[in-house]
Protein backbone atom coordinates (compact mmCIF):
# COMPACT_ATOMS: atom_id res chain seq x y z
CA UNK A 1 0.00 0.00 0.00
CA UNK A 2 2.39 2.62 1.24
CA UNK A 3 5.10 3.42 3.51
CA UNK A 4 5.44 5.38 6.54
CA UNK A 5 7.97 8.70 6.17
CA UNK A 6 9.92 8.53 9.47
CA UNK A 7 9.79 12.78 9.24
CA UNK A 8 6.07 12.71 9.55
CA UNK A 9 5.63 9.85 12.09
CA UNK A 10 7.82 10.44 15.56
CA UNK A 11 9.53 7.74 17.39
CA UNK A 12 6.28 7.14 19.50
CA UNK A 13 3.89 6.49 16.50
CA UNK A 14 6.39 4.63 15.02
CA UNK A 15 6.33 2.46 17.83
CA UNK A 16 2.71 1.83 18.10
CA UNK A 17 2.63 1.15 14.24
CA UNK A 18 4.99 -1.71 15.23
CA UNK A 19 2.65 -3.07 17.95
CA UNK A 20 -0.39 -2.69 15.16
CA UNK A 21 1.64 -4.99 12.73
CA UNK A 22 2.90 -7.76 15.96
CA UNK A 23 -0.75 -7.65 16.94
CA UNK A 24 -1.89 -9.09 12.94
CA UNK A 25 -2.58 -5.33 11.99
CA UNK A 26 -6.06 -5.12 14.03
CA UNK A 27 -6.56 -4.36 17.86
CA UNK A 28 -7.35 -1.68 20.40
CA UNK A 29 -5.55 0.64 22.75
CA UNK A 30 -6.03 -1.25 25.85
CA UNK A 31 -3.57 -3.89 23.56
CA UNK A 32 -1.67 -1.79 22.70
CA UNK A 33 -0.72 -0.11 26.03
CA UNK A 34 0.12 -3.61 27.25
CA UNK A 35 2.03 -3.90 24.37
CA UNK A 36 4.33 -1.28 24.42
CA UNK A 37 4.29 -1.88 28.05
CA UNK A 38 6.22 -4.97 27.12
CA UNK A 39 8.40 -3.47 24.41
CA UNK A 40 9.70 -0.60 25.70
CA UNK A 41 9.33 -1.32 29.63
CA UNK A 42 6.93 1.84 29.79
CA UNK A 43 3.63 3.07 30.12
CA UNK A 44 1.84 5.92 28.22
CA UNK A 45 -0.68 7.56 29.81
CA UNK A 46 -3.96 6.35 28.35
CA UNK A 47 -5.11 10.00 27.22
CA UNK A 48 -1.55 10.44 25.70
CA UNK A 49 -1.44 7.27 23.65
CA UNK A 50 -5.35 7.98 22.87
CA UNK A 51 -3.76 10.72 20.93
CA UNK A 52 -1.21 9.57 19.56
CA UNK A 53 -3.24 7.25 17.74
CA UNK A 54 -5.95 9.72 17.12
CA UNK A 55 -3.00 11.32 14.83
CA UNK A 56 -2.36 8.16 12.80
CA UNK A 57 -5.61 7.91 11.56
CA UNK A 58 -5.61 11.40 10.88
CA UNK A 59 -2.48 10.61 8.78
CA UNK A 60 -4.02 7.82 7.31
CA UNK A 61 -2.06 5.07 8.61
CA UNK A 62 -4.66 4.00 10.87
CA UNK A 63 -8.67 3.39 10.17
CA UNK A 64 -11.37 2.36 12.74
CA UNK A 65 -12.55 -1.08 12.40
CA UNK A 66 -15.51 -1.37 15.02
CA UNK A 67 -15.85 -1.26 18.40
CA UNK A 68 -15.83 -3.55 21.24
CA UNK A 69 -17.26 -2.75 24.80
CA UNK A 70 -15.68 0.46 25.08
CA UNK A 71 -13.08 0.44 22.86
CA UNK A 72 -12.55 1.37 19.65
CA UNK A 73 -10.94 -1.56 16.83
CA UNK A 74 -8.22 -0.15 14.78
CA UNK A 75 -6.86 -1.75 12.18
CA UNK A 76 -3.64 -0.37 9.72
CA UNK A 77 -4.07 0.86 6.54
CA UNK A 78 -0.25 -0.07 5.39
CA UNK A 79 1.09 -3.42 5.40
């Protein structure tokens, strides 16, 4: 589909796209705040990593895919 250009994505959103992609490409933020949890041996604040992703679908990189409970299914739009 695309790529991501590293000047328009930070070091943060890059690192959430990777989570996306070890998750199969499709989960929610709950996932992936236990996921980078595990990476990177830190914890976002849930508002913070809200918007963080909130940016990547603004950039196109990320789409919603549903919703489950309370929590919104993203999946990526690059492979």
């Amino acid at each position: 589909m695309g790529r991501i250009d590293k000047d328009e994505v930070g070091y943060r959103q890059q690192i959430i796209m990777q989570c996306f992609w070890e998750a199969g490409g499709r989960t929610t933020v709950p996932d992936i705040d236990i996921r980078i949890e595990k990476k990177c041996g830190r914890k976002f604040s849930r508002s913070a990593l809200n918007t963080m992703v909130q940016a990547l679908v603004e950039k196109g990189l990320l789409a919603v895919d549903g919703k489950i409970h309370q929590s919104f299914i993203y999946k990526t739009c690059l492979t």
